[in-house]
N, C-alpha and C. Protein backbone atom coordinates (compact mmCIF):
# COMPACT_ATOMS: atom_id res chain seq x y z
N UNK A 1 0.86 -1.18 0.00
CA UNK A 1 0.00 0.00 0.00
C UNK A 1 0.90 1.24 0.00
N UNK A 2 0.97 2.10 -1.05
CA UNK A 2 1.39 3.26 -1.00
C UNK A 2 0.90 4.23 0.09
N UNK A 3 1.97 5.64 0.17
CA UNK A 3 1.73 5.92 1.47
C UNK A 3 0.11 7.10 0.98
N UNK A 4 0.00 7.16 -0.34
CA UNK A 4 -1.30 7.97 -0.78
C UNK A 4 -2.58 7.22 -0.68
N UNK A 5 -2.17 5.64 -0.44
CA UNK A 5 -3.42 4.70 -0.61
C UNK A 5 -3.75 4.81 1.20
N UNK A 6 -2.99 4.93 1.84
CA UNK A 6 -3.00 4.77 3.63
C UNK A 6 -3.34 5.96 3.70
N UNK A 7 -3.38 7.29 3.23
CA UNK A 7 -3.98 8.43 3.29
C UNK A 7 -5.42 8.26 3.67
N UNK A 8 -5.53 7.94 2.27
CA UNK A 8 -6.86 7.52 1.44
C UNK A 8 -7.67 6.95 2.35
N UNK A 9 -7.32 5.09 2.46
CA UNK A 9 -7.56 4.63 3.78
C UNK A 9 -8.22 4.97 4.73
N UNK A 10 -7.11 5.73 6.01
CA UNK A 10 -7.17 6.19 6.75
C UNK A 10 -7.97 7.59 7.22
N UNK A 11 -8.40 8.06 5.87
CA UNK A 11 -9.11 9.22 5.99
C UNK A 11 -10.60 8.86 5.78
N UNK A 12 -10.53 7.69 5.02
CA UNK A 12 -12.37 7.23 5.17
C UNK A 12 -12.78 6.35 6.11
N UNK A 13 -11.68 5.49 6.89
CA UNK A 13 -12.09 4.96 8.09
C UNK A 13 -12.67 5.70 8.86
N UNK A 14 -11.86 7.51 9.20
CA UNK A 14 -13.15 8.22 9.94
C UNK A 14 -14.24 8.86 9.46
N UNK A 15 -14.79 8.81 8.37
CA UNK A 15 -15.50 8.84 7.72
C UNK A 15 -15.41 10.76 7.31
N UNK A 16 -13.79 10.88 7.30
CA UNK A 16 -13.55 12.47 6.49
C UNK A 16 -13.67 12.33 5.43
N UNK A 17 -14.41 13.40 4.41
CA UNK A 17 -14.06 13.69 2.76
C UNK A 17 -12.94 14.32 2.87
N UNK A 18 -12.03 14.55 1.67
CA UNK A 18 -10.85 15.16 1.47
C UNK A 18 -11.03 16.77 2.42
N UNK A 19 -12.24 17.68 1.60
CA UNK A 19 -12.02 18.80 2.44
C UNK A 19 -12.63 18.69 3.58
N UNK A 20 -12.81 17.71 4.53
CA UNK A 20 -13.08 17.84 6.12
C UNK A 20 -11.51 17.74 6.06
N UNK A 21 -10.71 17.00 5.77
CA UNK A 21 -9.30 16.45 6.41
C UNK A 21 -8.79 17.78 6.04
N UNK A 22 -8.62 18.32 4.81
CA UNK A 22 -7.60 19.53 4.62
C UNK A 22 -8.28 20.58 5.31
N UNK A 23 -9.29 21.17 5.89
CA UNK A 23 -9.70 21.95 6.77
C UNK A 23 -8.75 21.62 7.83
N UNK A 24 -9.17 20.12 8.66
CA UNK A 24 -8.10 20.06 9.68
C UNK A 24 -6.73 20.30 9.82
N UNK A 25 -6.18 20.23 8.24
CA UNK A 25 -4.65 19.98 8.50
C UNK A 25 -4.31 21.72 7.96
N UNK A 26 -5.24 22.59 7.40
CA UNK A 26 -4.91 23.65 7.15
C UNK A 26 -3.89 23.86 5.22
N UNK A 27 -4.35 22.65 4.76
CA UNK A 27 -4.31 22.38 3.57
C UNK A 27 -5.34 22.26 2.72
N UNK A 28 -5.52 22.58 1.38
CA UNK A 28 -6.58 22.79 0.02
C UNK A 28 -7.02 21.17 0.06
N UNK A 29 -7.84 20.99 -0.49
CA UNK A 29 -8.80 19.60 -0.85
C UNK A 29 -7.90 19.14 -1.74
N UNK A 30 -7.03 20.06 -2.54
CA UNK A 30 -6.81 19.65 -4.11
C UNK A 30 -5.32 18.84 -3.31
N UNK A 31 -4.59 19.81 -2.24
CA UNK A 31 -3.32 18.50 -1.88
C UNK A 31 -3.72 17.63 -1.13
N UNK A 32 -4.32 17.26 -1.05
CA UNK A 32 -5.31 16.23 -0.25
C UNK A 32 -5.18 15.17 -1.72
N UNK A 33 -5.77 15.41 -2.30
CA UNK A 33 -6.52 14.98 -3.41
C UNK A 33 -4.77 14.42 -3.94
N UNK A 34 -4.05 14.98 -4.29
CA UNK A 34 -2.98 14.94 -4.96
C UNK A 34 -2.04 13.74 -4.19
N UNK A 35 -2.07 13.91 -2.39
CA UNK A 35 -1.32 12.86 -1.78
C UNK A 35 -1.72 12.01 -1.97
N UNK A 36 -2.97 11.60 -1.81
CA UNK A 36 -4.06 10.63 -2.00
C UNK A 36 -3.86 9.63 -3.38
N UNK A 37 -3.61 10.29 -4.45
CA UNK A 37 -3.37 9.77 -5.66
C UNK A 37 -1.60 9.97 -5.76
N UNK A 38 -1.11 10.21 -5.17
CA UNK A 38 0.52 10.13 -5.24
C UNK A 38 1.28 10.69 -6.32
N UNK A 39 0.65 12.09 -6.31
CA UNK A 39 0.61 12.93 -7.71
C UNK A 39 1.78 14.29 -7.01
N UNK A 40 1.90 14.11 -5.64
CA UNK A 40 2.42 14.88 -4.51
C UNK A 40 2.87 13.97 -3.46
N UNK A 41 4.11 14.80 -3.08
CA UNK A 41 4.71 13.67 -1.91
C UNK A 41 4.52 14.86 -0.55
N UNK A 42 3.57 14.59 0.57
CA UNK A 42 3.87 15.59 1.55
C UNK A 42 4.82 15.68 2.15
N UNK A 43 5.41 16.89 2.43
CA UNK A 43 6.79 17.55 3.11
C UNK A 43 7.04 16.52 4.39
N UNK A 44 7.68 16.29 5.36
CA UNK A 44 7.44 15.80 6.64
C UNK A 44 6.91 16.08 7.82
N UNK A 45 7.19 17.48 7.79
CA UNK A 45 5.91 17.89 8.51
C UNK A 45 4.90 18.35 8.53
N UNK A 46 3.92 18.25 6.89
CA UNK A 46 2.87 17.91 6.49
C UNK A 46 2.11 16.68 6.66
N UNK A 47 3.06 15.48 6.63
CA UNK A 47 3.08 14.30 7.00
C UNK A 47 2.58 13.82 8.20
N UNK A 48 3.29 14.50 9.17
CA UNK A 48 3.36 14.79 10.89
C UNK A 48 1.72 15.26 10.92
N UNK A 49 1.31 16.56 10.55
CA UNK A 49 0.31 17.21 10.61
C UNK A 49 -1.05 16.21 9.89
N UNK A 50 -0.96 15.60 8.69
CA UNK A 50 -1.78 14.19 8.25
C UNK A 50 -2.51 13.65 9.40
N UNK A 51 -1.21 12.87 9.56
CA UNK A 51 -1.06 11.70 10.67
C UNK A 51 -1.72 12.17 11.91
N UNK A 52 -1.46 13.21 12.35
CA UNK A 52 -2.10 13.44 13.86
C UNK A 52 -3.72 14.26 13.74
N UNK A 53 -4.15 14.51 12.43
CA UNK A 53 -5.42 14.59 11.74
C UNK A 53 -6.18 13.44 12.07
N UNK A 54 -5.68 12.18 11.81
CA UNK A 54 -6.03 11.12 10.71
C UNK A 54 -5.92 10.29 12.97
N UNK A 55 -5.37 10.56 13.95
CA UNK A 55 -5.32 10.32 14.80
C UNK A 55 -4.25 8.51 14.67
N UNK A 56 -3.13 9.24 13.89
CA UNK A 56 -2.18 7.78 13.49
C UNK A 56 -0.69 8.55 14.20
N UNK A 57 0.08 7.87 14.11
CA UNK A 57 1.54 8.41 13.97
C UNK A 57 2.17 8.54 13.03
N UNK A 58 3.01 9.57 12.32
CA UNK A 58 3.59 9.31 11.24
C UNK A 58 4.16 7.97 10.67
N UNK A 59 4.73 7.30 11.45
CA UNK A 59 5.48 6.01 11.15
C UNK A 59 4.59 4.95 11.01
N UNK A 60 2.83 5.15 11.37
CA UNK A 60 2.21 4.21 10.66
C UNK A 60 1.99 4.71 9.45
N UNK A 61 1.52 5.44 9.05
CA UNK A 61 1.64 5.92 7.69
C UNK A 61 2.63 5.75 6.64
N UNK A 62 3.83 5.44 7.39
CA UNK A 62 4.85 5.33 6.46
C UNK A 62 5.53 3.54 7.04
N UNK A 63 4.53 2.99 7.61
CA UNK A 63 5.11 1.30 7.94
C UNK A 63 5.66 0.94 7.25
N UNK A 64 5.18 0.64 5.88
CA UNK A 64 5.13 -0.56 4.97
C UNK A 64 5.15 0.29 3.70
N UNK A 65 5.71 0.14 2.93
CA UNK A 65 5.36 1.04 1.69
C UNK A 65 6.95 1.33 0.93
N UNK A 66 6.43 1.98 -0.50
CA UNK A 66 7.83 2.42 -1.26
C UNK A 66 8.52 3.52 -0.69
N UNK A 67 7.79 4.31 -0.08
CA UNK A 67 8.92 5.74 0.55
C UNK A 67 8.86 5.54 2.19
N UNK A 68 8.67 4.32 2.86
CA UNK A 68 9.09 4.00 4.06
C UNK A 68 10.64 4.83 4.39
N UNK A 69 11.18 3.92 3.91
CA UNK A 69 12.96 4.39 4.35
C UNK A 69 12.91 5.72 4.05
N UNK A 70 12.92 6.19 3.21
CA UNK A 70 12.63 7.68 2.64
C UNK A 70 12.92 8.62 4.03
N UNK A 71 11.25 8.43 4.31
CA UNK A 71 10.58 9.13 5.01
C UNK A 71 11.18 8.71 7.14
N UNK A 72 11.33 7.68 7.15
CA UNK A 72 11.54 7.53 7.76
C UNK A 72 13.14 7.60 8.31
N UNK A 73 13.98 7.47 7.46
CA UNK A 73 15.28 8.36 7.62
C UNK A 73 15.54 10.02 7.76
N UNK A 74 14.60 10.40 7.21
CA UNK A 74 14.95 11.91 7.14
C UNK A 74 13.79 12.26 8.68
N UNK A 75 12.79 11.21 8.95
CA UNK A 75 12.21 11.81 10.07
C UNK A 75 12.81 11.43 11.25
N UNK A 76 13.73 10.38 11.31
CA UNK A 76 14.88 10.05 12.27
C UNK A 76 16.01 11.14 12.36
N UNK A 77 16.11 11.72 11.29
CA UNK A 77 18.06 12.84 11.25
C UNK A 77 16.85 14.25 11.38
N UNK A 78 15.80 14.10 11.20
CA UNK A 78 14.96 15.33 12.01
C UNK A 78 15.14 15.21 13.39
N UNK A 79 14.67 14.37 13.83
CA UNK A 79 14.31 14.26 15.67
C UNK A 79 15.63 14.22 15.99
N UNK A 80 16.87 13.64 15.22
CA UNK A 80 18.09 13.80 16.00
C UNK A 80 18.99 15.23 15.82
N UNK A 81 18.79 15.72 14.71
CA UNK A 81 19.31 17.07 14.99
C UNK A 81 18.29 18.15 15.59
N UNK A 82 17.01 17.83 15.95
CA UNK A 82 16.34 18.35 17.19
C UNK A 82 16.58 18.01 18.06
N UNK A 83 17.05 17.24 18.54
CA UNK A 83 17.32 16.65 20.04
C UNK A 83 19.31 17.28 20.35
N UNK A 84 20.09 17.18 19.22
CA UNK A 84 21.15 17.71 19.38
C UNK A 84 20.83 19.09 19.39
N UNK A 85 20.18 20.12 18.85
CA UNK A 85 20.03 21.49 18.97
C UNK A 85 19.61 21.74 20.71
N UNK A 86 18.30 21.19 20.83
CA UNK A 86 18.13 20.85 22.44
C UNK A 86 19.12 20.88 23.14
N UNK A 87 20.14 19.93 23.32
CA UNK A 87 21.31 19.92 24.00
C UNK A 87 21.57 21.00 24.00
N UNK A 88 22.15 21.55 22.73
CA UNK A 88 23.06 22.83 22.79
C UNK A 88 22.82 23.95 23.42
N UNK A 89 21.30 23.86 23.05
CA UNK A 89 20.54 25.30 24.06
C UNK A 89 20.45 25.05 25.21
N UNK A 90 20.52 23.39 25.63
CA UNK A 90 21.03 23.55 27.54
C UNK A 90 22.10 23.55 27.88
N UNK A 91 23.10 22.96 27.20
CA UNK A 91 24.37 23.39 27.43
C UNK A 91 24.93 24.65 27.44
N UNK A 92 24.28 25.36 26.73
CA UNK A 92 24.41 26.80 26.63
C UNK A 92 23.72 27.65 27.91
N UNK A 93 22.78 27.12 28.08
CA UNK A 93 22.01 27.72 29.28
C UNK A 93 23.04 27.24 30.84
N UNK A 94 23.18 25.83 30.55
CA UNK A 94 23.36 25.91 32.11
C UNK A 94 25.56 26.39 32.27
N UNK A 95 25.89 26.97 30.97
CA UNK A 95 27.33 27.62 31.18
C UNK A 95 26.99 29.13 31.59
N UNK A 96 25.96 29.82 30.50
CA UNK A 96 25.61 30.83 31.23
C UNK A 96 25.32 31.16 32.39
N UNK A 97 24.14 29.92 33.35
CA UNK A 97 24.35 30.26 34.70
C UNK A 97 25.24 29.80 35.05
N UNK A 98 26.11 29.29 35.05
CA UNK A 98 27.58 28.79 35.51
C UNK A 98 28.32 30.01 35.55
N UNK A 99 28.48 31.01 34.66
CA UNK A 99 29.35 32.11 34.32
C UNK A 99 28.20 33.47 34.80
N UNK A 100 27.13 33.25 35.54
CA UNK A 100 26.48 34.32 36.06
C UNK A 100 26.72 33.76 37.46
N UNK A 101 26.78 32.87 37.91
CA UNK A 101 27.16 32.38 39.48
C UNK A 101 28.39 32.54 39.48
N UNK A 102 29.24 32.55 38.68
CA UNK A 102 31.40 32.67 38.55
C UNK A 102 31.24 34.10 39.16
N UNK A 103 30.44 35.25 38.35
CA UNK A 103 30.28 36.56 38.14
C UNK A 103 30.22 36.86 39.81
N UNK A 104 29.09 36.30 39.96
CA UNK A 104 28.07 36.81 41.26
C UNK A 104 29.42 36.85 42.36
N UNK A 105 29.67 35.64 42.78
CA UNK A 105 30.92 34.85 43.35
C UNK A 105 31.98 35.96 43.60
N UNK A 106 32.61 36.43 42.17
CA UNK A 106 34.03 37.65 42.27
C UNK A 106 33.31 38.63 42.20
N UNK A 107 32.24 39.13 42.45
CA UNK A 107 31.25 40.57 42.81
C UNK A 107 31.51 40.31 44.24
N UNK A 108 31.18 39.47 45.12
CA UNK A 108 30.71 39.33 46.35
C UNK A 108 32.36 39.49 46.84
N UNK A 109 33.31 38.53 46.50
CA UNK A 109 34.77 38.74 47.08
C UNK A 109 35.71 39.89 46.76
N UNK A 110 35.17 40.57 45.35
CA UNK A 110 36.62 41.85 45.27
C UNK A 110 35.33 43.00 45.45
N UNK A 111 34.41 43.26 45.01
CA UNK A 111 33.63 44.74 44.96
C UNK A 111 34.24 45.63 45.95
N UNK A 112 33.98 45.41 47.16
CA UNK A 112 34.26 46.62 48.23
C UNK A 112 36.18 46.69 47.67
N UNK A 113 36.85 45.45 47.99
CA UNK A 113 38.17 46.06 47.71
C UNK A 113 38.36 46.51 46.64
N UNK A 114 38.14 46.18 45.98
CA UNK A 114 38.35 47.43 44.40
C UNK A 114 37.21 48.65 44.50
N UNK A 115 36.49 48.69 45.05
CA UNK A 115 35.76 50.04 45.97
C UNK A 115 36.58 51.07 46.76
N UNK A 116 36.81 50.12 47.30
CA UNK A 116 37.60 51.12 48.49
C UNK A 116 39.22 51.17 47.91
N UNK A 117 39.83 50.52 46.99
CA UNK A 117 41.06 50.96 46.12
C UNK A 117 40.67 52.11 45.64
N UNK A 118 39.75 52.06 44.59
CA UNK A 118 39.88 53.18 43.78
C UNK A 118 38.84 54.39 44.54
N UNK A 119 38.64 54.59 45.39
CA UNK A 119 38.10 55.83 46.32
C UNK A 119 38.97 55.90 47.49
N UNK A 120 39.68 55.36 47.75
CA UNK A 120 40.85 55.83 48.96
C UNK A 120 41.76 56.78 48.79
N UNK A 121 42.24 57.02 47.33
CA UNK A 121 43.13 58.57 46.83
C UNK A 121 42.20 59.35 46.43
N UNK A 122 41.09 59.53 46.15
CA UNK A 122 40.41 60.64 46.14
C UNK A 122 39.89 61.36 47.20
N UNK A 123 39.97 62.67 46.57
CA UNK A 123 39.76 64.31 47.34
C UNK A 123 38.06 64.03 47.33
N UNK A 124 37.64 64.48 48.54
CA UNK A 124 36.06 64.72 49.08
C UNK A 124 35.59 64.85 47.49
N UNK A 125 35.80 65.97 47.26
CA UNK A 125 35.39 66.33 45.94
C UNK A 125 35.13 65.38 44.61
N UNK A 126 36.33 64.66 44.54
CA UNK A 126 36.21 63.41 43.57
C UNK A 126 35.22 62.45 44.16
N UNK A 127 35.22 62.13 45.35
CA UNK A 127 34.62 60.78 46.27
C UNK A 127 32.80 61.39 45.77
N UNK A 128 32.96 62.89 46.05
CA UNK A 128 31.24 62.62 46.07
C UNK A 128 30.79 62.56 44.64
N UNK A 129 31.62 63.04 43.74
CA UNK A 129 31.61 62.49 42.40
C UNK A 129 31.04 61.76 41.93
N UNK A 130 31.86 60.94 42.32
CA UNK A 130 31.83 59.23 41.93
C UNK A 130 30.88 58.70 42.44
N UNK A 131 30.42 59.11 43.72
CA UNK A 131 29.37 58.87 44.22
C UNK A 131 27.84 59.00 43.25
N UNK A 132 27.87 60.10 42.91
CA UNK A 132 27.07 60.76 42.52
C UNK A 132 26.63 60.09 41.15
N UNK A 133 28.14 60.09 40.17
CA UNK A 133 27.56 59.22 39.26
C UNK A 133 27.39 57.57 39.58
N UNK A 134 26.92 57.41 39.91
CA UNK A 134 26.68 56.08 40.68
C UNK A 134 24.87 56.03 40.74
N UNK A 135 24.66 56.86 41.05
CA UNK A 135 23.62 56.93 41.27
C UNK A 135 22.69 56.68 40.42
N UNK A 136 21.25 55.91 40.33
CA UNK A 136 20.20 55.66 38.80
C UNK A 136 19.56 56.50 38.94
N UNK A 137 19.08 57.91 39.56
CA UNK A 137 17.94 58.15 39.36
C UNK A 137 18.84 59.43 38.34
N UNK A 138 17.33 59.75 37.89
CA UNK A 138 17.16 60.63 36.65
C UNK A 138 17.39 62.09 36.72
N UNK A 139 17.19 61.56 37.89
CA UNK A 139 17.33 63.72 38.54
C UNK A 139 18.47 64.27 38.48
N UNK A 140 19.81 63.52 38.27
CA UNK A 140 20.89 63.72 38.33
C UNK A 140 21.39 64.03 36.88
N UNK A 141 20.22 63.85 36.29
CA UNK A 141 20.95 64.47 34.82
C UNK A 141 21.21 65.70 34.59
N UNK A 142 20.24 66.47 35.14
CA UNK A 142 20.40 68.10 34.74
C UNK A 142 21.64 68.69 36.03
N UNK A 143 22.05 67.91 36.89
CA UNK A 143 23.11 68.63 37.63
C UNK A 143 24.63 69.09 36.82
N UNK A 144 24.81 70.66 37.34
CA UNK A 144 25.63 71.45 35.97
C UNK A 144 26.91 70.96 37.05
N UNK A 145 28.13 71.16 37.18
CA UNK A 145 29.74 71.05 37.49
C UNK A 145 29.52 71.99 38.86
N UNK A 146 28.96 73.12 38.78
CA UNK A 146 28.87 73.92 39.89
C UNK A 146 28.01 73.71 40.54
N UNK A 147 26.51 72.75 40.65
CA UNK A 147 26.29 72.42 41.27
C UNK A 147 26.97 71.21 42.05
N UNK A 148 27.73 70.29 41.22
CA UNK A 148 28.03 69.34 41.94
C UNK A 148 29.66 69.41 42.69
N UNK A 149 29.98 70.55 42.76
CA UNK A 149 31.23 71.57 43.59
C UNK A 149 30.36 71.82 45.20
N UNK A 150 28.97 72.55 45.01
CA UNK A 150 28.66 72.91 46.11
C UNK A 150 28.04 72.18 46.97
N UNK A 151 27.86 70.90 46.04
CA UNK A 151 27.20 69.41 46.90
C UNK A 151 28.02 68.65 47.56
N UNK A 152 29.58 68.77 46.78
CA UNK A 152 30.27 68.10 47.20
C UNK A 152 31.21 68.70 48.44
N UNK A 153 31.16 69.96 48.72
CA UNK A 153 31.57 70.66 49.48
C UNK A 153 30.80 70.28 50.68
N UNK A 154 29.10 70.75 50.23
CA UNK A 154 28.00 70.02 51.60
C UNK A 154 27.90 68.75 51.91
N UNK A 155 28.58 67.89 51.06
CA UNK A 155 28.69 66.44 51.87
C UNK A 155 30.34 66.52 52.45
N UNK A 156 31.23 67.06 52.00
CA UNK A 156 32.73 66.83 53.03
C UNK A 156 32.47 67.98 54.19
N UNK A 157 31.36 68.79 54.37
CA UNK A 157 31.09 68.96 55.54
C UNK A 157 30.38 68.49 56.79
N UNK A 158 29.68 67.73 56.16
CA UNK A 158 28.60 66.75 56.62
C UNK A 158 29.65 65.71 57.08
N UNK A 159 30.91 65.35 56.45
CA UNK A 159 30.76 64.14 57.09
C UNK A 159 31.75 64.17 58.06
N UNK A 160 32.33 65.60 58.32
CA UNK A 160 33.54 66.34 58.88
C UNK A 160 32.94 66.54 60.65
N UNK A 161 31.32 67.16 59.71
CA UNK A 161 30.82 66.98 61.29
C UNK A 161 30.54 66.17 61.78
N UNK A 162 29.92 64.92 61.39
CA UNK A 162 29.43 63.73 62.26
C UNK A 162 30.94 62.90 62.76
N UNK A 163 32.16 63.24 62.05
CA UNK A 163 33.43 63.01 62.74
C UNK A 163 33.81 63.28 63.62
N UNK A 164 33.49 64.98 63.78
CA UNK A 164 33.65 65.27 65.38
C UNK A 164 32.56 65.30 66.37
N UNK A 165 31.41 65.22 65.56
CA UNK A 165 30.76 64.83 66.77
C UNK A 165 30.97 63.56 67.59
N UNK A 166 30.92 62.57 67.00
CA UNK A 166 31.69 61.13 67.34
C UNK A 166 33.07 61.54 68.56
N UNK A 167 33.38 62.20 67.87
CA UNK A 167 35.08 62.37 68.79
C UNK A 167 34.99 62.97 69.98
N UNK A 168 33.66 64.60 69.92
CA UNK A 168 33.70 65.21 71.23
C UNK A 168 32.74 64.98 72.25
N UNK A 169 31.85 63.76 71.93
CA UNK A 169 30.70 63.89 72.47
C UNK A 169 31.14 62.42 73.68
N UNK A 170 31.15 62.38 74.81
CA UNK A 170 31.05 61.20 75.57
C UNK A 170 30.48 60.15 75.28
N UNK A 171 30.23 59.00 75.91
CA UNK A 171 29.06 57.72 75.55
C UNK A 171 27.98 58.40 75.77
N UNK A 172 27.32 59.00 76.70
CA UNK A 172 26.12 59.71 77.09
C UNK A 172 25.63 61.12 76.86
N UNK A 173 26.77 61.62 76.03
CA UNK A 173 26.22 63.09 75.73
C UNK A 173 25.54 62.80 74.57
N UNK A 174 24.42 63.83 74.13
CA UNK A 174 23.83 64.06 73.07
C UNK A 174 23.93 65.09 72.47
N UNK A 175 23.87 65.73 71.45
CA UNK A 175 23.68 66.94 70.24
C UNK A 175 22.27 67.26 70.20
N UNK A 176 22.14 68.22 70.88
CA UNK A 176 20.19 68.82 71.00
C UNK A 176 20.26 69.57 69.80
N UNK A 177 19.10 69.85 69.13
CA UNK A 177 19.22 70.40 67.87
C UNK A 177 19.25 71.64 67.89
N UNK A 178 20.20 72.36 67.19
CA UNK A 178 20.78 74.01 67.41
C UNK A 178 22.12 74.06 67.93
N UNK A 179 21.84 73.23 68.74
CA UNK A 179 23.47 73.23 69.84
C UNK A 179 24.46 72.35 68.96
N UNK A 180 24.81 72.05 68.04
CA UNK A 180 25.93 71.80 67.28
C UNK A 180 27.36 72.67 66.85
N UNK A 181 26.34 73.86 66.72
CA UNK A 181 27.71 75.22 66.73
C UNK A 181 29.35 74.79 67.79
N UNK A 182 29.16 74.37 69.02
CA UNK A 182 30.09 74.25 70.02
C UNK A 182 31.22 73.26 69.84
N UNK A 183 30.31 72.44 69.08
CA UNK A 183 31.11 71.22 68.02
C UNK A 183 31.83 71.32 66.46
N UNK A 184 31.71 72.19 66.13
CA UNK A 184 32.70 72.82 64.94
C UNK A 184 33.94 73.43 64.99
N UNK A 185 34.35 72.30 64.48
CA UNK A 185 36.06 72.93 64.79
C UNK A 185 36.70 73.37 63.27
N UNK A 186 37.52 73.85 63.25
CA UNK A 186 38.59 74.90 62.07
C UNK A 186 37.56 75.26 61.24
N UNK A 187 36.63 75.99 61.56
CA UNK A 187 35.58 76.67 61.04
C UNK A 187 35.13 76.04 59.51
N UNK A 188 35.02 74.75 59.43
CA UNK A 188 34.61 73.81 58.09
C UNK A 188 33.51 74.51 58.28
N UNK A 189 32.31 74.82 58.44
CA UNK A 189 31.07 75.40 58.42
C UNK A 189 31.00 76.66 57.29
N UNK A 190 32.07 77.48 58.03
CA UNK A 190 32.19 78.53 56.99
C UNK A 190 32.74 78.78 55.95
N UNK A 191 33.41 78.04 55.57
CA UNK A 191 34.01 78.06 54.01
C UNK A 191 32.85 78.17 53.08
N UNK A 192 33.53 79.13 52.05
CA UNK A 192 32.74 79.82 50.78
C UNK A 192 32.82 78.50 49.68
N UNK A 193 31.66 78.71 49.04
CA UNK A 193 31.97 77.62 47.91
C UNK A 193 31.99 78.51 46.80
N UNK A 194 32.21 79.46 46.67
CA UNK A 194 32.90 79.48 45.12
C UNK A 194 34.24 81.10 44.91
């Protein structure tokens, strides 16, 4: 039995006409008509699409017959260079997380020391910089050079004072708010910024 006669067959056992089956398979009556009479050889995964119409497997369709081997070699070096592509895309996947966990790993052990390398020779000025561009938000786009002189001035004062406050204040003293003046030393407060 040719594989157009097992079409054939198989399509009036469920009692489909040609265009019920090519409705299902999303094919014309006329290639219907054409496999059927072996006037057309369907692609393989036209074949595939038949067969699971027709509620068969491809490989019954193609059991017994003149384009058995045919069909059935090229639908074997199909499924196996699908199944090798498969691989590749997990092999590929699980190096990538391999090399995003490597990543994560030397983030977690050098960051701060190569942090604190390359911000340990910089001037207040550079530090809040760097700081600054660091930062994601958006607001920081329109800041001009002179603003970020007088920011950076108000953070190396800021952090000049919470230094000495630390230094002059006992375990139990506190800084009431206003009363900080007494705690400023070499007059960092008053320096001009420009």
């Amino acid at each position: 039995m040719t594989l157009g006669e097992k079409i054939k067959f198989f399509r009036t056992k469920l009692n489909l006409s040609q265009e019920e089956l090519a409705n299902k398979c999303n094919l014309s009556r006329n290639a219907i008509y054409n496999y059927e009479n072996n006037r057309r050889t369907p692609t393989i995964s036209t074949l595939e699409t038949i067969a699971e119409n027709l509620n068969l497997s491809s490989s019954d369709l193609l059991a017994d017959g003149d384009n058995t081997n045919f069909y059935s070699n090229k639908l074997e070096l199909l499924k196996a260079v699908d199944k090798d592509i498969k691989n590749i895309i997990d092999v590929d996947k699980e190096k990538s997380d391999s090399y995003q966990l490597e990543m994560n790993e030397l983030y977690k052990k050098f960051f701060f020391e190569l942090f604190n390398w390359k911000t340990s020779v910089m001037k207040p000025h550079d530090y809040f910089k760097f700081i600054l561009s660091l930062c994601p938000l958006h607001e920081t786009d329109h800041i001009t050079e002179e603003d970020i002189n007088e920011l950076s001035i108000l953070f190396y004062r800021f952090l000049t004072l919470k230094y000495h406050e630390r230094n002059s204040l006992n375990e139990d003293e506190k800084i009431l708010p206003g009363n900080s003046k007494k705690y400023e030393k070499n007059n960092f407060m008053t320096t001009t910024t420009k």
